[in-house]
Protein backbone atom coordinates (compact mmCIF):
# COMPACT_ATOMS: atom_id res chain seq x y z
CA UNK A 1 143.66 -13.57 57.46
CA UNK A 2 145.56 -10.85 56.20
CA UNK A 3 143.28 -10.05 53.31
CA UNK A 4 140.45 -9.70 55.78
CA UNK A 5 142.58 -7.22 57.84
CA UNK A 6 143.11 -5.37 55.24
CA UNK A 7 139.69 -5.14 54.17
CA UNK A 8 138.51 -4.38 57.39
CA UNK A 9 141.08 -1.33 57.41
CA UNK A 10 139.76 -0.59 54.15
CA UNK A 11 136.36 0.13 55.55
CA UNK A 12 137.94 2.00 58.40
CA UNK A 13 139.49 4.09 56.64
CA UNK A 14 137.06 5.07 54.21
CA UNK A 15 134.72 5.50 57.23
CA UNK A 16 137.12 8.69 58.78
CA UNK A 17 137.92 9.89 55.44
CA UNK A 18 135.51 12.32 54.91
CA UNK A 19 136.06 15.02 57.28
CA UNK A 20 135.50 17.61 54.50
CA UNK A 21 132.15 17.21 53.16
CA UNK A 22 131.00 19.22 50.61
CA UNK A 23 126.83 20.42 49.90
CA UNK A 24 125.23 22.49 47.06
CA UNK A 25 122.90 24.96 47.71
CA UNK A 26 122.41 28.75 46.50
CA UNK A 27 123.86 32.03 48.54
CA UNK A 28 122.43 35.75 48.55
CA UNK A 29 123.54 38.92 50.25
CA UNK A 30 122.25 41.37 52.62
CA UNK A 31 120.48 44.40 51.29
CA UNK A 32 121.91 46.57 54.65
CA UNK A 33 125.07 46.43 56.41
CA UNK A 34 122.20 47.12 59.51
CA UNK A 35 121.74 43.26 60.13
CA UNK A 36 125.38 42.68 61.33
CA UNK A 37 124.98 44.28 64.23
CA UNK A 38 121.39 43.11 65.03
CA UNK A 39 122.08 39.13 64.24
CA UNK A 40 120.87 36.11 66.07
CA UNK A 41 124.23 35.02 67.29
CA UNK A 42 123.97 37.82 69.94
CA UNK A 43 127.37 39.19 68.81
CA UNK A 44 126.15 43.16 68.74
CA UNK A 45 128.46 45.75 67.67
CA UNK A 46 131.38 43.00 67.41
CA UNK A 47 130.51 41.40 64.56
CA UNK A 48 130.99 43.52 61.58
CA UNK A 49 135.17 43.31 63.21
CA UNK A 50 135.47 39.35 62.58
CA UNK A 51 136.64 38.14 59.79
CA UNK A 52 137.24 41.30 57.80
CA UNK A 53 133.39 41.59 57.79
CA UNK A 54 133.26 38.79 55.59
CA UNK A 55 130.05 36.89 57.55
CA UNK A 56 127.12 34.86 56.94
CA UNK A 57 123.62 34.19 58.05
CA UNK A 58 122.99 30.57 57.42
CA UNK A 59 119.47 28.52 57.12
CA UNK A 60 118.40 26.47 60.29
CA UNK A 61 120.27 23.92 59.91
CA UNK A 62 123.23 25.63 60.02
CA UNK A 63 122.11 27.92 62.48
CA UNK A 64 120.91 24.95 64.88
CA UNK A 65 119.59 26.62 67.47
CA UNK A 66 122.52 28.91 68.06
CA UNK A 67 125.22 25.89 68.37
CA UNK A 68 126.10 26.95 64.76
CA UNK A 69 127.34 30.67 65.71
CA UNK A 70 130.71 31.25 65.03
CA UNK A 71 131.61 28.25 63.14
CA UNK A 72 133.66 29.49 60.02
CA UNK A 73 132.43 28.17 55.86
CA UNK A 74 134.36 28.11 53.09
CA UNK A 75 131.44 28.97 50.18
CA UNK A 76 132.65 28.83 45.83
CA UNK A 77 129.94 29.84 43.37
CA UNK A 78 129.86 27.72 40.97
CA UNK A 79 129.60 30.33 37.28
CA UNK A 80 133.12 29.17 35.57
CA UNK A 81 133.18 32.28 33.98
CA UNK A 82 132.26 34.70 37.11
CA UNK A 83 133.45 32.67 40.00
CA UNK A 84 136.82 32.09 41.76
CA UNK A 85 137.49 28.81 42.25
CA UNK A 86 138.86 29.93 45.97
CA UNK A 87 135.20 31.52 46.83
CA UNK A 88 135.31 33.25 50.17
CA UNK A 89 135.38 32.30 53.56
CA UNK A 90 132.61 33.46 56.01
CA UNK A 91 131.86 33.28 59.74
CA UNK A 92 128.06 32.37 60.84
CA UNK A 93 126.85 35.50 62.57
CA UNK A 94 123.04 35.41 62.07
CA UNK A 95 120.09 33.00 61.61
CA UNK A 96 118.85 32.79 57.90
CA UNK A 97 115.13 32.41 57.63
CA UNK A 98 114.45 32.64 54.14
CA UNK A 99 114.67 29.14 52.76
CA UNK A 100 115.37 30.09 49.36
CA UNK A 101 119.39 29.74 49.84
CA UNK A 102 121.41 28.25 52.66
CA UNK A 103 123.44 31.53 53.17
CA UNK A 104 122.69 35.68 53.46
CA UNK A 105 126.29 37.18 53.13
CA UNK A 106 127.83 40.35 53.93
CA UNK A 107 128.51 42.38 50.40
CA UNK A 108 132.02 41.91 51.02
CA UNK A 109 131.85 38.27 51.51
CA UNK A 110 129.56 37.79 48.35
CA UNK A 111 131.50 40.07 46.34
CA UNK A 112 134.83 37.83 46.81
CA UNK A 113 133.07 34.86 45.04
CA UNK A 114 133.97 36.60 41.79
CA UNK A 115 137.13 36.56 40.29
CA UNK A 116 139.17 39.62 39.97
CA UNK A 117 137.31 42.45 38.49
CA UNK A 118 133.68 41.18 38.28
CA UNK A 119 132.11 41.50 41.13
CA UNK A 120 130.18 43.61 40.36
CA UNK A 121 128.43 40.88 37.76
CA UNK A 122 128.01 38.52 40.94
CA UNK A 123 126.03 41.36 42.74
CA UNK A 124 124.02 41.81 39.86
CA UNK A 125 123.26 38.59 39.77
CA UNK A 126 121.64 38.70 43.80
CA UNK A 127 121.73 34.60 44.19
CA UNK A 128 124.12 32.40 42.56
CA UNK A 129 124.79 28.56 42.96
CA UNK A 130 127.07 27.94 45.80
CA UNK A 131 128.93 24.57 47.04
CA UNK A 132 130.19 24.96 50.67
CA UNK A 133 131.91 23.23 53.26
CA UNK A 134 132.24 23.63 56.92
CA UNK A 135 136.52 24.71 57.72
CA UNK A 136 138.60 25.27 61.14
CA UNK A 137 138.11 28.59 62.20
CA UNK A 138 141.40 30.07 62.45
CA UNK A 139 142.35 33.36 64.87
CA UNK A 140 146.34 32.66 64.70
CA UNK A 141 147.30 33.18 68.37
CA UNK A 142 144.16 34.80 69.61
CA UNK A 143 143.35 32.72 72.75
CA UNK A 144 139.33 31.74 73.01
CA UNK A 145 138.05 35.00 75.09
CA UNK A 146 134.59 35.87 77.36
CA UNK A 147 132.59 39.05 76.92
CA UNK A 148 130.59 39.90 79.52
CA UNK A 149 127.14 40.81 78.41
CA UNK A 150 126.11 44.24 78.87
CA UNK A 151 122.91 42.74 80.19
CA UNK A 152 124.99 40.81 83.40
CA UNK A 153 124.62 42.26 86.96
CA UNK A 154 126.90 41.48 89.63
CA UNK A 155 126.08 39.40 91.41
CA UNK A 156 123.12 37.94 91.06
CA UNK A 157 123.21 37.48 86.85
CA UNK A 158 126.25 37.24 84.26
CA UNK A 159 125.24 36.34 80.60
CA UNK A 160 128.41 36.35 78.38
CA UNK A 161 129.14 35.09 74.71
CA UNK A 162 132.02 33.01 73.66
CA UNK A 163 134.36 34.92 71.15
CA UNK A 164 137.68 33.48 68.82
CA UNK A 165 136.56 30.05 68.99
CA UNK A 166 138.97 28.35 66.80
CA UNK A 167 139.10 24.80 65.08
CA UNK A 168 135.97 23.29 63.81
CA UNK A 169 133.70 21.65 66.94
CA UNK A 170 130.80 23.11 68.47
CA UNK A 171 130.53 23.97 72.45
CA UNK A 172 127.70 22.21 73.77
CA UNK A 173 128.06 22.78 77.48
CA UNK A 174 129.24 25.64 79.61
CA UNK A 175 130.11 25.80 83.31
CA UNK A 176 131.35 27.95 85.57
CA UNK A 177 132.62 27.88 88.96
CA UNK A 178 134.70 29.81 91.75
CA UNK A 179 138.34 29.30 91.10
CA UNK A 180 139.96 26.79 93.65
CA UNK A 181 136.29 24.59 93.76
CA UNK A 182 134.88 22.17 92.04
CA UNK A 183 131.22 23.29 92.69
CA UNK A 184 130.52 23.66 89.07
CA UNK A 185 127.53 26.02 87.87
CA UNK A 186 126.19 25.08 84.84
CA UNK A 187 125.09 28.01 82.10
CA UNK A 188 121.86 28.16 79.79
CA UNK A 189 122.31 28.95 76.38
CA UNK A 190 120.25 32.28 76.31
CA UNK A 191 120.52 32.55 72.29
CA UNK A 192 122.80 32.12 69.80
CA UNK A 193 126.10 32.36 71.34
CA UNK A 194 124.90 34.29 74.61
CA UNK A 195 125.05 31.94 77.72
CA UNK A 196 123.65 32.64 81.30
CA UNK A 197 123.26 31.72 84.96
CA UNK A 198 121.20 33.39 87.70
CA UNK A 199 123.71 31.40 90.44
CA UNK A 200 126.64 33.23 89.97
CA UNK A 201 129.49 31.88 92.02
CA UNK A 202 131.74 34.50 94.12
CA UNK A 203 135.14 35.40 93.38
CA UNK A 204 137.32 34.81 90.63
CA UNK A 205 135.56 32.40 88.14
CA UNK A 206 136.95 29.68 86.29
CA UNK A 207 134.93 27.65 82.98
CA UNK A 208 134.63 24.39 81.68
CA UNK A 209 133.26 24.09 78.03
CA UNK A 210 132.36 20.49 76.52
CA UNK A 211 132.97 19.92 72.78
CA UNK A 212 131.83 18.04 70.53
CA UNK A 213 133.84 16.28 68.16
CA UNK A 214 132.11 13.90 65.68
CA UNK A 215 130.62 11.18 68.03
CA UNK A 216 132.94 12.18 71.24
CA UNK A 217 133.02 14.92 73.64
CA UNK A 218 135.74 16.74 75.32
CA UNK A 219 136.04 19.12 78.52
CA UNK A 220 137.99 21.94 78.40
CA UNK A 221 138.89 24.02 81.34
CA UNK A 222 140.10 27.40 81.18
CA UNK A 223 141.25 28.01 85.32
CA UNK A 224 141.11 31.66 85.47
CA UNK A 225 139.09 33.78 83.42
CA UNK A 226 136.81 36.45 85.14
CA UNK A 227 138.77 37.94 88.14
CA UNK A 228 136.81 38.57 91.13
CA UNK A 229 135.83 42.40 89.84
CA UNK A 230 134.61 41.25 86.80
CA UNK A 231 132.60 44.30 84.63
CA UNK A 232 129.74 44.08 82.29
CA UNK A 233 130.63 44.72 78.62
CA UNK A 234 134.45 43.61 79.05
CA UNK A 235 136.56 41.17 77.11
CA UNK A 236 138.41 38.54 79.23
CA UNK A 237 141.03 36.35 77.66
CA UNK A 238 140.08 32.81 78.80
CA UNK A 239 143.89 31.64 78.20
CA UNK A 240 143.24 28.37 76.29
CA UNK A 241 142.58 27.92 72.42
CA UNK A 242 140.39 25.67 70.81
CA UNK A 243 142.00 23.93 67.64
CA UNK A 244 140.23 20.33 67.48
CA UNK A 245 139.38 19.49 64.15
CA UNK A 246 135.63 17.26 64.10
CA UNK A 247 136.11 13.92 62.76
CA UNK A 248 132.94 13.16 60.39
CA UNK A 249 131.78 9.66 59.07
CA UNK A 250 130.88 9.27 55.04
CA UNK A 251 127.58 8.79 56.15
CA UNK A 252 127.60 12.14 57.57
CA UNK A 253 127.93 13.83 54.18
CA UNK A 254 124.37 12.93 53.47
CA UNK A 255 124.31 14.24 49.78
CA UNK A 256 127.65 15.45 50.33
CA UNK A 257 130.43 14.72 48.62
CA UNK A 258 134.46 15.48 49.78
CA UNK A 259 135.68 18.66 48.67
CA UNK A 260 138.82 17.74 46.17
């Protein structure tokens, strides 16, 4: 009996183990700087701030529809002899849709694949061989925060866009409601990160965001966030971070393998 218990915790274990999978591919980088402000994600003139403008377009599947924006790489090229073996660490900003590599970087970004003092023999290069791996985003103490969209008008349409969204789950729902009810409003993802309602509830507004983690899903509610003058093309601190960490499944790797 106890062999078969611990061969069935064998198989359990091996079955959460890989939460870091690991995929080859090839990476690029952006001819202009123009894109980052222009990318699918709907982040604007935010963008080239994250990250030390170290960001990414990725490939469809990456990109999935927008459900991919914001989630944070880690990307090594794999030259011995050009190539750190850190590689650099990107945030998905933009939709990819050139096929020929799974990531368009900034030239920062692709630049700090090299090791010290030869990047300039990586640029030169234009696409190198690249292993990646999804990785927590991590914004320190930054609390997740709501922009207001330029585009919203009081009070008949807000559209906002979910910024310093940290661990590593996607947010698959959004909802929004008066503060003090529970007559929830749910959003629309307009594109990329950019989510909208035409039945905007009065007053101070409170949200509820689903995530989803591996095969489970979890509500978050942030009780306060817009206050009842809310203003297009503000920032509002939504008072909650987001550090969940996705649990993945071997079989999730596909052709993966975990990153040692």
């Amino acid at each position: 009996m106890a062999t078969i218990l611990c061969f069935l915790f064998f198989l359990f274990s091996s079955a959460i183990a890989c939460k870091q999978c690991v995929y080859q591919s090839k990476a690029t980088s952006f001819s202009s700087s123009a894109s980052l402000s222009s990318g699918a994600c709907g982040y604007g003139s935010l963008a080239p701030g994250f990250n030390g403008g170290h960001l990414a377009a990725g490939v469809a599947s990456l990109f999935r529809d927008g459900v991919g924006c914001g989630g944070c790489f880690q990307i090594r090229c794999k030259n011995q002899t050009l190539c750190s073996s850190g590689g650099t660490k990107v945030i998905l900003t933009d939709l990819n849709k050139d096929n020929q590599t799974s990531f368009v970087l900034t030239g920062s970004a692709f630049a700090a694949l090299a090791k010290g003092g030869l990047a300039d023999d990586i640029v030169k290069l234009g696409i190198v061989d690249v292993e990646y791996k999804r990785i927590p985003c991590d914004y320190g103490n930054q609390n997740l925060s709501v922009r207001v969209e330029e585009t919203s008008q009081k009070p008949q349409y807000l559209a906002i866009d979910l910024l310093f969204q940290g661990g590593q789950t996607d947010i698959f729902q959004v909802k929004v409601a008066q503060v003090g009810t529970s007559d929830w409003t749910p959003l629309s993802r307009n594109k990329g990160a950019v989510w909208d309602t035409s039945r905007v509830p009065a007053g101070a507004l409170q949200f509820q965001f689903l995530l989803q983690e591996g095969f489970y899903g979890k509500w978050v509610l942030a009780p306060t966030v817009l206050p009842a003058d809310w203003k297009a093309g503000v920032i509002y601190d939504a008072g909650v971070q987001i550090t969940d960490v996705a649990e993945q499944n071997c079989s999730d790797c596909g052709d993966g393998e975990v990153w040692q």
